[in-house]
Protein backbone atom coordinates (compact mmCIF):
# COMPACT_ATOMS: atom_id res chain seq x y z
CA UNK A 1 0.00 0.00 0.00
CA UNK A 2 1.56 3.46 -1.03
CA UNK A 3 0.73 6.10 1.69
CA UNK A 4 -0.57 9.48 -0.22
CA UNK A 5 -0.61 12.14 2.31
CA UNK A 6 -3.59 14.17 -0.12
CA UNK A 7 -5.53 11.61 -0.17
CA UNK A 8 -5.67 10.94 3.20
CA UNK A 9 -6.19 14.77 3.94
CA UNK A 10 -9.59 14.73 1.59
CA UNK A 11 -10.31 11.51 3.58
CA UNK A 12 -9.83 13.51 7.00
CA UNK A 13 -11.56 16.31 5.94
CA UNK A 14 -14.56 14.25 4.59
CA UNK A 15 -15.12 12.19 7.71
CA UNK A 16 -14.76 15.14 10.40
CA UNK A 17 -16.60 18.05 8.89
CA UNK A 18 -18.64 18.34 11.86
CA UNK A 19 -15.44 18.56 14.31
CA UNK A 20 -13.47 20.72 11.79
CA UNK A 21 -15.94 23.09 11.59
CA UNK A 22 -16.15 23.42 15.46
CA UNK A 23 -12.49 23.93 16.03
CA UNK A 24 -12.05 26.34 13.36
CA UNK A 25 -14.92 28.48 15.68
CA UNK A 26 -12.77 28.58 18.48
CA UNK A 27 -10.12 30.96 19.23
CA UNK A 28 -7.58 28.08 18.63
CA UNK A 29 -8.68 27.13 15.04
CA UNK A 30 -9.22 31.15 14.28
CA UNK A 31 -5.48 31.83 15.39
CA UNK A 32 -4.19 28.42 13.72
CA UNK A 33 -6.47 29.25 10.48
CA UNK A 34 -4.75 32.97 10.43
CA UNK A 35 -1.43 32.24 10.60
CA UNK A 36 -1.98 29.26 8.00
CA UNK A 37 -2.90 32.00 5.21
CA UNK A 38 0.00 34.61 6.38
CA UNK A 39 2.22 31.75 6.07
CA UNK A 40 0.60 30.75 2.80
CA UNK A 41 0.62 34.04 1.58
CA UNK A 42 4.19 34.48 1.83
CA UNK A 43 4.57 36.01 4.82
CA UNK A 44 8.60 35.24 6.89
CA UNK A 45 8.22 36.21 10.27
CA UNK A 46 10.37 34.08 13.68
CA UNK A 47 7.38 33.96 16.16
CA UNK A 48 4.18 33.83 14.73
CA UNK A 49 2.41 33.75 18.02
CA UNK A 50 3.94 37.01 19.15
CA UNK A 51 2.94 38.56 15.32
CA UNK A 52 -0.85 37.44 15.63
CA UNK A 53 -1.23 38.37 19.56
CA UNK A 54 0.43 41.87 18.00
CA UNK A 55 -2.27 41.73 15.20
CA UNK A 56 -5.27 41.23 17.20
CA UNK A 57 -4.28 43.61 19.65
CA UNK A 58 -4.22 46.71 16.94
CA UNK A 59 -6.98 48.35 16.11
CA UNK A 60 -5.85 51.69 14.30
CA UNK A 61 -4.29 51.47 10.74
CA UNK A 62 -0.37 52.02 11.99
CA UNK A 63 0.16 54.88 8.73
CA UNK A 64 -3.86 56.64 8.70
CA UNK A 65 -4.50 55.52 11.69
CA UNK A 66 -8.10 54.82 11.22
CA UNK A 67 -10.02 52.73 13.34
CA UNK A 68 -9.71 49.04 11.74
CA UNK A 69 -12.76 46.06 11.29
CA UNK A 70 -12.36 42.36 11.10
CA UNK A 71 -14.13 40.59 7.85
CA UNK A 72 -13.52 40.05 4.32
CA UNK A 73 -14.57 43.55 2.82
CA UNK A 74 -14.10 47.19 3.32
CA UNK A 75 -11.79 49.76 3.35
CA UNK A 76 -10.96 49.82 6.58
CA UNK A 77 -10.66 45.98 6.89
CA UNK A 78 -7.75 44.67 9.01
CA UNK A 79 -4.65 43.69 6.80
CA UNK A 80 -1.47 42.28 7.42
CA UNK A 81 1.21 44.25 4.93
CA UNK A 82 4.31 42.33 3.99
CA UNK A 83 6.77 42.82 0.99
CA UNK A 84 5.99 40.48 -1.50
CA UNK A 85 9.73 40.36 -2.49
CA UNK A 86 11.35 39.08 0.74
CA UNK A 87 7.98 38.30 2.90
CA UNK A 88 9.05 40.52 5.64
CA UNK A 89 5.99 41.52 7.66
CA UNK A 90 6.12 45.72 7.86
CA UNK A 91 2.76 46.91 9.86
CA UNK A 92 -0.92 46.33 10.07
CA UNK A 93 -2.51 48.58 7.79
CA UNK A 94 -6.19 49.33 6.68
CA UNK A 95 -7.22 47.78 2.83
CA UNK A 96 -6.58 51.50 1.77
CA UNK A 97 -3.45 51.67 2.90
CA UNK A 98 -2.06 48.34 2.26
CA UNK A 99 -3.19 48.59 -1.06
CA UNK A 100 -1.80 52.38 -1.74
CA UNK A 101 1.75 50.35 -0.48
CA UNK A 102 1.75 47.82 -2.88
């Protein structure tokens, strides 16, 4: 039998929606989830535990400094700016700014 790790994942996946879906609700899974996608998106940083308790604890863009919101859409959403050359994390920024950076 050849072990294939995808398959196994789709497998996982498939037979624990239900628990998946609870642990990604708690803080746990919400931190674990985050730092999945910064890591994903390219993002180099030593500690990621110290960069997402730094990241939840900011709520003012660090160049506009307006106040920031958590979700998937607006200007003022809560992003995490990195250079997208060397993934070296810079500030937390608002969607305006970060994307004004770029």
């Amino acid at each position: 039998m050849v072990y294939n790790h995808k398959e196994y994942q789709k497998q996982y996946k498939d037979d624990n929606k239900d628990k998946i879906k609870e642990y990604n609700q708690t803080e746990a899974g919400k931190k674990s989830k985050r730092i999945c996608n910064w890591k994903r998106s390219g993002v180099v940083y030593d500690d990621f535990n110290s960069l997402y308790d730094l990241y939840i604890s900011v709520w003012n863009c660090e160049k506009c400094n307006v106040e920031l919101v958590e979700g998937k859409y607006g200007n003022n959403k809560k992003c995490l700016d990195h250079d997208h050359n060397t993934g070296a994390f810079r500030n937390i920024l608002c969607q305006t700014c970060n994307i004004r950076r770029r």
